[in-house]
PDB file of N, CA and C in Angstrom:
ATOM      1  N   UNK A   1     189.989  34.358 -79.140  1.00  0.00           N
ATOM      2  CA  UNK A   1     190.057  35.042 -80.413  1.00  0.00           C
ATOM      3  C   UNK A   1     191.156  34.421 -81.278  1.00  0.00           C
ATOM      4  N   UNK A   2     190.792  33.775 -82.422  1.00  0.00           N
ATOM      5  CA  UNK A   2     191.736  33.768 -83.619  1.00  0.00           C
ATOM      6  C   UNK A   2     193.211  34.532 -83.385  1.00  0.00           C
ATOM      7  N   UNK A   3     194.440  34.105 -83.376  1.00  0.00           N
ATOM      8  CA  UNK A   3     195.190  34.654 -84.006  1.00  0.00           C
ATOM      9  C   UNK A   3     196.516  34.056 -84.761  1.00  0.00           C
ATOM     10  N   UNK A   4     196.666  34.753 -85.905  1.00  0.00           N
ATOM     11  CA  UNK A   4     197.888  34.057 -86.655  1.00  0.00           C
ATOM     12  C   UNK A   4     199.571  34.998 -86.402  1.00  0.00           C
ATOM     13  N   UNK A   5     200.279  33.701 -85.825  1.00  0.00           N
ATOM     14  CA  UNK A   5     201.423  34.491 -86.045  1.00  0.00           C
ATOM     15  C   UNK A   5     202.001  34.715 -87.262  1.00  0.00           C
ATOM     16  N   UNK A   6     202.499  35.113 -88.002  1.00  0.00           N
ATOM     17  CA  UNK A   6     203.115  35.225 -89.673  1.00  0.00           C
ATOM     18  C   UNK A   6     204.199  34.249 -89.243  1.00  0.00           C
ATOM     19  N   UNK A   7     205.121  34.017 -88.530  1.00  0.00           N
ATOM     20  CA  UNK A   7     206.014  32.748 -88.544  1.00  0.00           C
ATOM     21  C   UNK A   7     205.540  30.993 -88.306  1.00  0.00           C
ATOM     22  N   UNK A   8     203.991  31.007 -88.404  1.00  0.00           N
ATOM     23  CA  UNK A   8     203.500  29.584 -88.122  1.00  0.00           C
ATOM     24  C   UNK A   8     202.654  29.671 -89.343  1.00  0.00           C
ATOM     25  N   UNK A   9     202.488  28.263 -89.664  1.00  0.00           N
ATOM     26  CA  UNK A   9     201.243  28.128 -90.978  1.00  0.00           C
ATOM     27  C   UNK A   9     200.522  27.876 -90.630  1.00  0.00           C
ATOM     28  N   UNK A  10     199.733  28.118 -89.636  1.00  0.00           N
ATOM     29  CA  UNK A  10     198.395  27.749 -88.969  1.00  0.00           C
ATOM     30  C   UNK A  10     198.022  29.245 -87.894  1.00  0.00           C
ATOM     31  N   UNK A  11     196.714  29.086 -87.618  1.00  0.00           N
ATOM     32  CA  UNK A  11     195.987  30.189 -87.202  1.00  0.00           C
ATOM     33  C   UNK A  11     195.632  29.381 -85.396  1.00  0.00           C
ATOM     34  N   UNK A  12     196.015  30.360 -84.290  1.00  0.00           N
ATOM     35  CA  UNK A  12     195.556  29.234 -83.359  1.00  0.00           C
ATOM     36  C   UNK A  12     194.251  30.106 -82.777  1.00  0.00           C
ATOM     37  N   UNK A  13     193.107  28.839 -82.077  1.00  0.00           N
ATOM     38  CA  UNK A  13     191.914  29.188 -82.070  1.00  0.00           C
ATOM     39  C   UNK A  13     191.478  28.791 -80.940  1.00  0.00           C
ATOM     40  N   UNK A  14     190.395  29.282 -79.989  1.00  0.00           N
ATOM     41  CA  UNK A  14     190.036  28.965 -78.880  1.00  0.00           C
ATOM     42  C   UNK A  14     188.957  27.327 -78.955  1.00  0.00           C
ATOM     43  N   UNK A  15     189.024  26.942 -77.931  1.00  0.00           N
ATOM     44  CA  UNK A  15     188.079  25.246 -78.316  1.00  0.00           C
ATOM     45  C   UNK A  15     186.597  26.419 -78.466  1.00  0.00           C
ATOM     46  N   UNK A  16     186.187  27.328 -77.815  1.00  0.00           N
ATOM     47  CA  UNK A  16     184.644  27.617 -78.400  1.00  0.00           C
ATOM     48  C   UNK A  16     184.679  28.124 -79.880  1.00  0.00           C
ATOM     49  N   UNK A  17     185.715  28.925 -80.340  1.00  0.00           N
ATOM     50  CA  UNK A  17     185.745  28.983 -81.732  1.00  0.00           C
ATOM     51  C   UNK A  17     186.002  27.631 -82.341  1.00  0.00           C
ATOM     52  N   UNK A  18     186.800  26.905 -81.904  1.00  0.00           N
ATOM     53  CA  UNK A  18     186.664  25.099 -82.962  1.00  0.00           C
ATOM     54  C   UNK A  18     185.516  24.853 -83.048  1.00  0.00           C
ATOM     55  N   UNK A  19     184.551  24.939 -81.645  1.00  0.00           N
ATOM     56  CA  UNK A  19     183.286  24.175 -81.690  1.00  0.00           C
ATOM     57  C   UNK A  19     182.722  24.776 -82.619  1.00  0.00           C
ATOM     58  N   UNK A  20     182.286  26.380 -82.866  1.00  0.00           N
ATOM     59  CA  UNK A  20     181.933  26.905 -83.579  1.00  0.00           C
ATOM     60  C   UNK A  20     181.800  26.949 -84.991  1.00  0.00           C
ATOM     61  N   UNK A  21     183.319  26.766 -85.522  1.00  0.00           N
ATOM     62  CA  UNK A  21     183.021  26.090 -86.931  1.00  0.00           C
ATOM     63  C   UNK A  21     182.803  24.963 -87.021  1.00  0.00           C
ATOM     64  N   UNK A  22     182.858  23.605 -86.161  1.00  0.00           N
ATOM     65  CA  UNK A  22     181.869  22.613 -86.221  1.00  0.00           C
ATOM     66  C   UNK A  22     181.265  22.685 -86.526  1.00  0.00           C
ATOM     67  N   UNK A  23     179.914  23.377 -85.538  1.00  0.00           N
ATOM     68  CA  UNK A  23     178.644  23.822 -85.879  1.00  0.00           C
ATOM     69  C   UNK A  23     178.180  24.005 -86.715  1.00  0.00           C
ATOM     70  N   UNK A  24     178.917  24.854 -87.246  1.00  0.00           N
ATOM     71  CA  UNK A  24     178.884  25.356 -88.614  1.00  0.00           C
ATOM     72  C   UNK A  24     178.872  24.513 -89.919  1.00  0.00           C
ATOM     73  N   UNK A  25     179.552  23.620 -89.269  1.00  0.00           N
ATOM     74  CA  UNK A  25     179.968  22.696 -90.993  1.00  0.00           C
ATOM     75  C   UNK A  25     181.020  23.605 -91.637  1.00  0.00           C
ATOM     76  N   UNK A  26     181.957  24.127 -90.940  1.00  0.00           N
ATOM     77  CA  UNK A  26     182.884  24.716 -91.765  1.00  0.00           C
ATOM     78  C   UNK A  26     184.581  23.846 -91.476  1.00  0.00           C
ATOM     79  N   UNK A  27     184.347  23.097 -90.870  1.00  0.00           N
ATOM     80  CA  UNK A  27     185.488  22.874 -90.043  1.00  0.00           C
ATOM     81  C   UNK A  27     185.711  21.020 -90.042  1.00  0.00           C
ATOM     82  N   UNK A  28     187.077  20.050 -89.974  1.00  0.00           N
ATOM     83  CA  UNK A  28     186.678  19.451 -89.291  1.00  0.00           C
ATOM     84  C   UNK A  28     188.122  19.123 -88.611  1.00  0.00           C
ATOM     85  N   UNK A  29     188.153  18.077 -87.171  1.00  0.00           N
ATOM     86  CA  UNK A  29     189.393  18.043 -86.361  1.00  0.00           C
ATOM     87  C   UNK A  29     189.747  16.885 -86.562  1.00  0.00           C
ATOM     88  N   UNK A  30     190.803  17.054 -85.914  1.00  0.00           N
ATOM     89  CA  UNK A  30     191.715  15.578 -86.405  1.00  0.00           C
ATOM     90  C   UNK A  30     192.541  16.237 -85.056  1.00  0.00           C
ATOM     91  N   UNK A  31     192.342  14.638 -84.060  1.00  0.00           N
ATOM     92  CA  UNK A  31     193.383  14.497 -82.821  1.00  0.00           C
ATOM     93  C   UNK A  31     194.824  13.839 -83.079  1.00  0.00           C
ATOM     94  N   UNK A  32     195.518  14.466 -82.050  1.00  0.00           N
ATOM     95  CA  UNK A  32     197.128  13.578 -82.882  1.00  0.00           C
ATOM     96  C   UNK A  32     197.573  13.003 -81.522  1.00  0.00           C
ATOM     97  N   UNK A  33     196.719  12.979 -81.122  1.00  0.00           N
ATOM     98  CA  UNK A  33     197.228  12.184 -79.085  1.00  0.00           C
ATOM     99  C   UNK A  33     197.601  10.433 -80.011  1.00  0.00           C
ATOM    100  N   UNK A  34     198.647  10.018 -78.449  1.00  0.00           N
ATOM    101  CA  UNK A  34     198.404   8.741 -79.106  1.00  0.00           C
ATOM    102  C   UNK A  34     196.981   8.103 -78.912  1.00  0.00           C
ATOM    103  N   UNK A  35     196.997   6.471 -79.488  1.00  0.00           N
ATOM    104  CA  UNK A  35     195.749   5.979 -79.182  1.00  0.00           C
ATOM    105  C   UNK A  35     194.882   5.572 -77.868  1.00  0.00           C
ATOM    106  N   UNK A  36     196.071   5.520 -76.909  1.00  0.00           N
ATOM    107  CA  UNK A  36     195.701   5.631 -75.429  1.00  0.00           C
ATOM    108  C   UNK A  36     195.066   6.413 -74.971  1.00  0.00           C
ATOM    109  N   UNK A  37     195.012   7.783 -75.531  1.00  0.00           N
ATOM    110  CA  UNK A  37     195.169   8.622 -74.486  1.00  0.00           C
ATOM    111  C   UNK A  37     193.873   9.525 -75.546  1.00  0.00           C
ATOM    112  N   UNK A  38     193.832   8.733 -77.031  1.00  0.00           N
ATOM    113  CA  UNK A  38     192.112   8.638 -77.510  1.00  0.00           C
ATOM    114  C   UNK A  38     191.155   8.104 -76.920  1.00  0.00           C
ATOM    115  N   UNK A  39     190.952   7.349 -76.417  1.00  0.00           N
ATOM    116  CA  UNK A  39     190.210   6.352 -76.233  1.00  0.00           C
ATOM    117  C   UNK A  39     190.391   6.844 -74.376  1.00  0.00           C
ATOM    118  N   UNK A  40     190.521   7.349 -73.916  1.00  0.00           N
ATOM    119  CA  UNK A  40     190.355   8.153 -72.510  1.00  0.00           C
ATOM    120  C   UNK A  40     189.488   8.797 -72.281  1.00  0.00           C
ATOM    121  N   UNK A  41     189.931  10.383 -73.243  1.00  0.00           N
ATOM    122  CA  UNK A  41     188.268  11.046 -73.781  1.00  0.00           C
ATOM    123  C   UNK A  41     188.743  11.583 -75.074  1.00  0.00           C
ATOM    124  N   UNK A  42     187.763  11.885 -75.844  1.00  0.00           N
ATOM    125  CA  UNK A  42     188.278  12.600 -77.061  1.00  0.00           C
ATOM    126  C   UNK A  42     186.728  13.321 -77.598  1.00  0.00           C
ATOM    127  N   UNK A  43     187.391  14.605 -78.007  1.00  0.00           N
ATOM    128  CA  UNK A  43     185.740  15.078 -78.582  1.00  0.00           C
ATOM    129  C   UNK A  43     185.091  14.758 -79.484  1.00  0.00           C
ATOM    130  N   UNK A  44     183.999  14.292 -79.801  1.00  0.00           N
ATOM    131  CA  UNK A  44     182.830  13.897 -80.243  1.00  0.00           C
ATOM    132  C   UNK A  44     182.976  14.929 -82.102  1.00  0.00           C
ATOM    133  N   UNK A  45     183.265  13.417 -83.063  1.00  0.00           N
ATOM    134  CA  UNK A  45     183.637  13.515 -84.412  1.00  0.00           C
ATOM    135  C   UNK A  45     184.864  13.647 -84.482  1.00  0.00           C
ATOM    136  N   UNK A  46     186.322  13.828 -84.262  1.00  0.00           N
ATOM    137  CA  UNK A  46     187.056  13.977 -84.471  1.00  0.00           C
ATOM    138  C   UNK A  46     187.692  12.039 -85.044  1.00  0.00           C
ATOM    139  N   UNK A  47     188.870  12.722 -85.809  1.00  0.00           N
ATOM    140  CA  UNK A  47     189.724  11.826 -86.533  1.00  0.00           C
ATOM    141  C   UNK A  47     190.810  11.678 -86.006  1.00  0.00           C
ATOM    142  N   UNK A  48     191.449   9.869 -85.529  1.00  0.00           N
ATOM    143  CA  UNK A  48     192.478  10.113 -84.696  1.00  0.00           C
ATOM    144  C   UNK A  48     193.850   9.924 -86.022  1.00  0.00           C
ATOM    145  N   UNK A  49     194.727  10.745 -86.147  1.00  0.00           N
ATOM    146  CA  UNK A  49     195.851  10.599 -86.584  1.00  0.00           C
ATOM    147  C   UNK A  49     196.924  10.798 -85.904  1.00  0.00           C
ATOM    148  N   UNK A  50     197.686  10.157 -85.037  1.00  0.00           N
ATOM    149  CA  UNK A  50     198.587  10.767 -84.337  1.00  0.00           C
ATOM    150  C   UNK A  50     199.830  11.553 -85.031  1.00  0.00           C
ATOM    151  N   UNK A  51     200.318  12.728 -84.122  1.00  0.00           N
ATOM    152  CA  UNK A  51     201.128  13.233 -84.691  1.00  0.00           C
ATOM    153  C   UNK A  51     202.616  12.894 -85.566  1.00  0.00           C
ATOM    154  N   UNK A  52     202.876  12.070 -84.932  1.00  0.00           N
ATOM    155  CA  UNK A  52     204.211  11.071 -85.557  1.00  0.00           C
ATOM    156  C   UNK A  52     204.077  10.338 -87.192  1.00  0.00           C
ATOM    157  N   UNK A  53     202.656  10.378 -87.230  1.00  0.00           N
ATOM    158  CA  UNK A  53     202.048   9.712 -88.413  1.00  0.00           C
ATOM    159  C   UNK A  53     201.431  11.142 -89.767  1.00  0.00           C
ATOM    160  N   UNK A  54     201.321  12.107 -88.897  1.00  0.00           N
ATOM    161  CA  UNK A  54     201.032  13.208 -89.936  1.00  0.00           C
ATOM    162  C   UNK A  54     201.712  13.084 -91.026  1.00  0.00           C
ATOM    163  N   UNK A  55     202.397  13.335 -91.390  1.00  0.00           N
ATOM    164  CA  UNK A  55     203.128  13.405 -92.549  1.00  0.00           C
ATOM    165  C   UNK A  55     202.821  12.252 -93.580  1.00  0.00           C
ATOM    166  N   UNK A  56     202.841  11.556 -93.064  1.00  0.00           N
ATOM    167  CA  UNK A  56     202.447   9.739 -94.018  1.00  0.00           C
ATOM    168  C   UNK A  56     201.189  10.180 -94.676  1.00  0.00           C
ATOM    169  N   UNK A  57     199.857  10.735 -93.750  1.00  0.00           N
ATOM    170  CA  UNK A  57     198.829  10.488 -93.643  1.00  0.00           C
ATOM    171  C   UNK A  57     197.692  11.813 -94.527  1.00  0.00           C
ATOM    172  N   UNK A  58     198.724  12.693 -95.030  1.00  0.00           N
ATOM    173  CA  UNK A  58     198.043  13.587 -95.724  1.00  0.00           C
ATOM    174  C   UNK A  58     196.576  13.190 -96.743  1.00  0.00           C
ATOM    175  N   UNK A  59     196.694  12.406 -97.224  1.00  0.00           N
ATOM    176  CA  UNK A  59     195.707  12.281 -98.379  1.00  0.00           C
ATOM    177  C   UNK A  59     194.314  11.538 -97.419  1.00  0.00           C
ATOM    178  N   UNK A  60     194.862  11.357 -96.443  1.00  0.00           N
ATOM    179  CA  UNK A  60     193.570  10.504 -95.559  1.00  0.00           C
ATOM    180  C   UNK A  60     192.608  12.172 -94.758  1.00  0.00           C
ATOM    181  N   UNK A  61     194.322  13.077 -94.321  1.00  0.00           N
ATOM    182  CA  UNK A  61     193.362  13.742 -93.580  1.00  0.00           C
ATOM    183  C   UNK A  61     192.412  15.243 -94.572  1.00  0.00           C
ATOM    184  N   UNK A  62     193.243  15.094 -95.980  1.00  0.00           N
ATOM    185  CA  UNK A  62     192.623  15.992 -96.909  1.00  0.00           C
ATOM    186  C   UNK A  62     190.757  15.250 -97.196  1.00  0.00           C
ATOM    187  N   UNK A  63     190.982  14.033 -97.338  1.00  0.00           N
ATOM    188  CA  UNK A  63     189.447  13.621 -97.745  1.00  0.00           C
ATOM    189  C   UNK A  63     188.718  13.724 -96.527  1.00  0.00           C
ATOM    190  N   UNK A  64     189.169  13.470 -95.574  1.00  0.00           N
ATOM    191  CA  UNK A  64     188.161  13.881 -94.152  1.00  0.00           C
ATOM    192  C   UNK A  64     187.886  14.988 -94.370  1.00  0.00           C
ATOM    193  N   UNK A  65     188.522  15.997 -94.465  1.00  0.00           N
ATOM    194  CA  UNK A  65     188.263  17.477 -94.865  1.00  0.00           C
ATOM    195  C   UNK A  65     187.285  18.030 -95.887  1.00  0.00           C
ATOM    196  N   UNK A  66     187.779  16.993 -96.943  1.00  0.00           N
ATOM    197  CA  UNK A  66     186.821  17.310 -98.233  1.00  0.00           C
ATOM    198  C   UNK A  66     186.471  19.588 -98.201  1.00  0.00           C
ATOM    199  N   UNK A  67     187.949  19.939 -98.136  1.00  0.00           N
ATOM    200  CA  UNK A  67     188.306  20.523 -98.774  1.00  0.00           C
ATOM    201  C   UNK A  67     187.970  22.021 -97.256  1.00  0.00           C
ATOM    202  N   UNK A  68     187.330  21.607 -96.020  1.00  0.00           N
ATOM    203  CA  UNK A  68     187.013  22.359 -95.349  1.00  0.00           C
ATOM    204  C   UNK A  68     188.293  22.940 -94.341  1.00  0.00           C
ATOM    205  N   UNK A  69     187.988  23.673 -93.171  1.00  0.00           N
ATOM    206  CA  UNK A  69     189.139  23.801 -92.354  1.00  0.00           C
ATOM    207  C   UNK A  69     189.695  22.695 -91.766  1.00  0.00           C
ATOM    208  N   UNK A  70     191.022  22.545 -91.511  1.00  0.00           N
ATOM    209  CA  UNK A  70     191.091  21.400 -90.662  1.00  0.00           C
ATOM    210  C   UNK A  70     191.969  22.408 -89.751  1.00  0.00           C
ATOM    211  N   UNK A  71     190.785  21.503 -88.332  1.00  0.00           N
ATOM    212  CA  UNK A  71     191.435  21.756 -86.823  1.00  0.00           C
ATOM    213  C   UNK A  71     192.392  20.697 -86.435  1.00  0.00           C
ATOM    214  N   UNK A  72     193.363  21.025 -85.759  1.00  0.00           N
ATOM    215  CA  UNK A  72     194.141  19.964 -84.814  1.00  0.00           C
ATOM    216  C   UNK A  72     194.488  20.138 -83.655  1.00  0.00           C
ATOM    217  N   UNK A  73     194.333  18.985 -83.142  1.00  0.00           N
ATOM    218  CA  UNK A  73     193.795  19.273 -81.628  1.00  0.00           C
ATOM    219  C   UNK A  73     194.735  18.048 -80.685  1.00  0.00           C
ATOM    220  N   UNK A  74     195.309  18.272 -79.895  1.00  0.00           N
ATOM    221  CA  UNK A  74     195.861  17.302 -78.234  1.00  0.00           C
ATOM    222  C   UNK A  74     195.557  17.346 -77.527  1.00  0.00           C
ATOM    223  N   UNK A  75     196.435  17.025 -76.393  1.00  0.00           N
ATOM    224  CA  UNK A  75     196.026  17.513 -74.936  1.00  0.00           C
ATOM    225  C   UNK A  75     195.798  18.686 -74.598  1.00  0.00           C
ATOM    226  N   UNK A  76     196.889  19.484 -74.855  1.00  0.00           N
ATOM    227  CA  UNK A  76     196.795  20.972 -74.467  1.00  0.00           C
ATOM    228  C   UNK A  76     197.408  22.018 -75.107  1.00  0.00           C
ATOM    229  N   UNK A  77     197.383  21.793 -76.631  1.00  0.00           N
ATOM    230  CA  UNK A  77     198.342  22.642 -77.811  1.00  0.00           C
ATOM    231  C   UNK A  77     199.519  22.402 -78.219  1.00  0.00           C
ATOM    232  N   UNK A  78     200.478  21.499 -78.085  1.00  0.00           N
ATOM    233  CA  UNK A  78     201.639  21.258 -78.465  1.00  0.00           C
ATOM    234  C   UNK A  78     201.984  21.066 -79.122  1.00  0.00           C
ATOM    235  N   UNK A  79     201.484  19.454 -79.552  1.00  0.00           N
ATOM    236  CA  UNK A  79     201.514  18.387 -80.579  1.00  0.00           C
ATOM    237  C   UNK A  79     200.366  18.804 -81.667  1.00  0.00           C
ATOM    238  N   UNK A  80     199.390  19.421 -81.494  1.00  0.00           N
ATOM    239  CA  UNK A  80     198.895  19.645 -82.469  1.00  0.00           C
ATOM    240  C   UNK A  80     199.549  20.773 -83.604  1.00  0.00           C
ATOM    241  N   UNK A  81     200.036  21.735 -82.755  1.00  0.00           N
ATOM    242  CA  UNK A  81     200.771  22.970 -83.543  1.00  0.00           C
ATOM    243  C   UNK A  81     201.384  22.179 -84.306  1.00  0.00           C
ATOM    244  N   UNK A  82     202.707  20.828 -83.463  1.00  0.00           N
ATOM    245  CA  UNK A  82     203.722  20.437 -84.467  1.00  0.00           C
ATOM    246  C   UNK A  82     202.924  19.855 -85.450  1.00  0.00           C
ATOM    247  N   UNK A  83     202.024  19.131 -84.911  1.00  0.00           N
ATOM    248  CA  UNK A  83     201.097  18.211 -86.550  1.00  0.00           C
ATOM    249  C   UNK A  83     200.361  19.070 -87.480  1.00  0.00           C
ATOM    250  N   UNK A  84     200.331  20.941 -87.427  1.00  0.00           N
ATOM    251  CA  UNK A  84     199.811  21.661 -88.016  1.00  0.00           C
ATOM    252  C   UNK A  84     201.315  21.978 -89.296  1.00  0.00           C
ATOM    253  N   UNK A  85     202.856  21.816 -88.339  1.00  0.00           N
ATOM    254  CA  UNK A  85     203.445  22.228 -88.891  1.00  0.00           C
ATOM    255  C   UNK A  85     204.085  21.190 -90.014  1.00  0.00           C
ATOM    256  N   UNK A  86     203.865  20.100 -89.316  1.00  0.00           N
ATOM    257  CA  UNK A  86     204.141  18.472 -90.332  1.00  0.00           C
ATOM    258  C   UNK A  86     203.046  18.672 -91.699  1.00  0.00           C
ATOM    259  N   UNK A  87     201.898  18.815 -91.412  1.00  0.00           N
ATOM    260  CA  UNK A  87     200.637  19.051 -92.615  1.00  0.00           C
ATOM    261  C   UNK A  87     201.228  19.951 -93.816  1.00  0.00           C
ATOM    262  N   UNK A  88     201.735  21.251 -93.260  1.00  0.00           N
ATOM    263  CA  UNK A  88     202.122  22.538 -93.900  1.00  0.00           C
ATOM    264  C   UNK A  88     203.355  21.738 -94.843  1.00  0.00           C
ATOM    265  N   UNK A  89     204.436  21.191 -93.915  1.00  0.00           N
ATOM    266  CA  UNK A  89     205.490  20.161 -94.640  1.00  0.00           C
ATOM    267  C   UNK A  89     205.612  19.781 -95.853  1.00  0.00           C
ATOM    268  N   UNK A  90     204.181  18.794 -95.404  1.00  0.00           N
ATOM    269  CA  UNK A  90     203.726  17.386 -96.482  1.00  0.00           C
ATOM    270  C   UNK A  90     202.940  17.739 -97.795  1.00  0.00           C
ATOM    271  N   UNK A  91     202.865  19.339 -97.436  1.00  0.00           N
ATOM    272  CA  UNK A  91     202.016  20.068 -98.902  1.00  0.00           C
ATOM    273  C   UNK A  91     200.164  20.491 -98.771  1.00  0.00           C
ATOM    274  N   UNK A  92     199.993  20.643 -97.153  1.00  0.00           N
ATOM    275  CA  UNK A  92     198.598  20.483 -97.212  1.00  0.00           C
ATOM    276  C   UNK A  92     198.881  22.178 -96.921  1.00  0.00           C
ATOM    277  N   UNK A  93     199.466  23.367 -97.329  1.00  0.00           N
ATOM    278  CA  UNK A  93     199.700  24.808 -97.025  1.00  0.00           C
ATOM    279  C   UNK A  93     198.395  25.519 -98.167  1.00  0.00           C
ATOM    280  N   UNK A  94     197.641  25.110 -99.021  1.00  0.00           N
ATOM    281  CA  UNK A  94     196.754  25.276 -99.513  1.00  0.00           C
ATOM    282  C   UNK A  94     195.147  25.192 -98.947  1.00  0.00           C
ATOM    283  N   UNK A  95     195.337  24.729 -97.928  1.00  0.00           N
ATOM    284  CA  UNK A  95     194.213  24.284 -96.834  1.00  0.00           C
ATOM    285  C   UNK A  95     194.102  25.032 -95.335  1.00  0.00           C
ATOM    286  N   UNK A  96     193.222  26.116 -94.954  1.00  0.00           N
ATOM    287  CA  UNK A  96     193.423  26.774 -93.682  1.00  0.00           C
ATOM    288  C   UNK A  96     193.336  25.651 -92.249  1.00  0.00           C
ATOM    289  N   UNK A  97     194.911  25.730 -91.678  1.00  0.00           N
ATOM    290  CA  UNK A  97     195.106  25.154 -91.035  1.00  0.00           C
ATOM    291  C   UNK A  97     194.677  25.873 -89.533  1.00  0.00           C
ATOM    292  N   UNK A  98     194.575  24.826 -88.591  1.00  0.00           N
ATOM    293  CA  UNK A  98     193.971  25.361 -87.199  1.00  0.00           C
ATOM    294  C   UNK A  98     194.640  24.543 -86.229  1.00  0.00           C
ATOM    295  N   UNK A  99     194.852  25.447 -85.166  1.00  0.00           N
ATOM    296  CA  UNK A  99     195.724  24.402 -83.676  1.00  0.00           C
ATOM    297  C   UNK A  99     194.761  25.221 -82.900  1.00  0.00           C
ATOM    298  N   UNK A 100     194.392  23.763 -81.766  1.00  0.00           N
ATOM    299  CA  UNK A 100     193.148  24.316 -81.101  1.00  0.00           C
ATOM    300  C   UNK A 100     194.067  24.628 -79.393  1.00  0.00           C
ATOM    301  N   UNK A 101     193.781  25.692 -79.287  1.00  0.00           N
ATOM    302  CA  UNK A 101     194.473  26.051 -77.838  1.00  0.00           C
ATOM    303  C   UNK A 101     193.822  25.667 -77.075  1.00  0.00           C
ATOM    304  N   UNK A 102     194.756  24.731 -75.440  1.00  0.00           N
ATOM    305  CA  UNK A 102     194.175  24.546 -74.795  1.00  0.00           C
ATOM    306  C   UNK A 102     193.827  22.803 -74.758  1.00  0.00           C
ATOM    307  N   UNK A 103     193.776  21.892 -76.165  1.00  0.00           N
ATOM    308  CA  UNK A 103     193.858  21.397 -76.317  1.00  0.00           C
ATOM    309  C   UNK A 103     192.103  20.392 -76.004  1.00  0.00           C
ATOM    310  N   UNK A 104     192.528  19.035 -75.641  1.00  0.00           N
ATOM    311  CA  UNK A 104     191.212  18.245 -75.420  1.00  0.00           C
ATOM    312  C   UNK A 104     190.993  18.512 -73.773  1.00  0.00           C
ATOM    313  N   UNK A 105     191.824  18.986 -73.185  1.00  0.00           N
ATOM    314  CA  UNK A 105     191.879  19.540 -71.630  1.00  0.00           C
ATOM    315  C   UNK A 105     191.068  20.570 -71.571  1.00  0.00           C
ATOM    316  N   UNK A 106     191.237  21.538 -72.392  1.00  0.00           N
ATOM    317  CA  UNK A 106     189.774  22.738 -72.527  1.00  0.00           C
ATOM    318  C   UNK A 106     188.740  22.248 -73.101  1.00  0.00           C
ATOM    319  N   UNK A 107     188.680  21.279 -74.104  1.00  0.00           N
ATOM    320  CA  UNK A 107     187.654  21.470 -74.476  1.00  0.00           C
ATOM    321  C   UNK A 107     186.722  20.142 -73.159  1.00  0.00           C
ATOM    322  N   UNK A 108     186.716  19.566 -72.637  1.00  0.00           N
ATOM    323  CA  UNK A 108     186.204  18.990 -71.645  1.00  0.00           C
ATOM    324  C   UNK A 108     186.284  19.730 -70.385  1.00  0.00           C
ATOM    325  N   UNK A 109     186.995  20.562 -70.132  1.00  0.00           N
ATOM    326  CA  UNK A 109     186.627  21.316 -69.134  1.00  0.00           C
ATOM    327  C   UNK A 109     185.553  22.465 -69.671  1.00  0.00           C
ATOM    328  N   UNK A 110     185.399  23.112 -71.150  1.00  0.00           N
ATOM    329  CA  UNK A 110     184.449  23.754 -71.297  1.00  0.00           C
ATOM    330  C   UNK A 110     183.245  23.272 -71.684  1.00  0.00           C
ATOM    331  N   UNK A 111     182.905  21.586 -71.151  1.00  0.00           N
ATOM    332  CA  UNK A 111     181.800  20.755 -71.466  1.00  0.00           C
ATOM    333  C   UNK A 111     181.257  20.576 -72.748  1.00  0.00           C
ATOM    334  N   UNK A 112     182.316  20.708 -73.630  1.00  0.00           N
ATOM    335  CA  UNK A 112     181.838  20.096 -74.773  1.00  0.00           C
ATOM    336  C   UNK A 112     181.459  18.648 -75.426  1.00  0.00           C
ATOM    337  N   UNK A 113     180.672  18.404 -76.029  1.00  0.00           N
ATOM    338  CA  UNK A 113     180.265  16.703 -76.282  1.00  0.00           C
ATOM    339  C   UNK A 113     181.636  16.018 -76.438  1.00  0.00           C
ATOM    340  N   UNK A 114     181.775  14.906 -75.918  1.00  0.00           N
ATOM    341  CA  UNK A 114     182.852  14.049 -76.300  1.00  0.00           C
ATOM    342  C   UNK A 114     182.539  12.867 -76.350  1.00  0.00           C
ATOM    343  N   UNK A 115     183.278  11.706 -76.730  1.00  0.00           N
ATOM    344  CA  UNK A 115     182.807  10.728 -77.652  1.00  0.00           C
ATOM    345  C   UNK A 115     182.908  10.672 -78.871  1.00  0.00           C
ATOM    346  N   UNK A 116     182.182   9.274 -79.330  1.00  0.00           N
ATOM    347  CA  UNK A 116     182.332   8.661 -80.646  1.00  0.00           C
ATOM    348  C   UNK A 116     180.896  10.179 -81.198  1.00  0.00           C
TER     349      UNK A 116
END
């Protein structure tokens, strides 16, 4: 289940709710692992920006978005929160932000497509 703390700018979400607004076309993710550890497994459509680079990289990950949710997603919730909180930073706080709990570790253990 969705929930937002009022002290974070992002809402954190279970990987079947990420998949969900996938589905949907409401949503899209952006991984912040490094590139190693992309190219291992990573779920199927996502955008790799690593977290260290968030901040630089705003205007790349707003047009991926083209104006929808953006999810962010790691291994297992960490780095994505911080790259939710770098986004919020860099001026993207106009855009509903998402940290996917659980990370790319749930979502391959809950057999979701992964890949290009």
């Amino acid at each position: 289940m969705a929930t937002k703390d009022p002290r974070e700018p992002f809402t954190r979400i279970s990987v079947s709710e990420a998949k969900e607004k996938l589905d949907k076309g409401e949503a899209v993710m952006v991984d912040v692992r490094e590139p190693n550890e992309y190219v291992e497994v990573h779920a199927t459509g996502v955008r790799l920006i690593p977290v260290n680079t968030v901040m630089g990289e705003v205007k790349q990950i707003r047009d991926f978005a083209g104006g929808k949710d953006v999810l962010f997603i790691c291994k297992s919730g960490a780095r994505s929160a911080l790259a939710a909180e770098f986004a919020t930073a860099a001026g993207m706080d106009d855009l509903p932000l998402f940290n996917v709990e659980g990370g790319t570790l749930a979502w391959v253990e809950a057999g979701f497509p992964t890949g290009d």
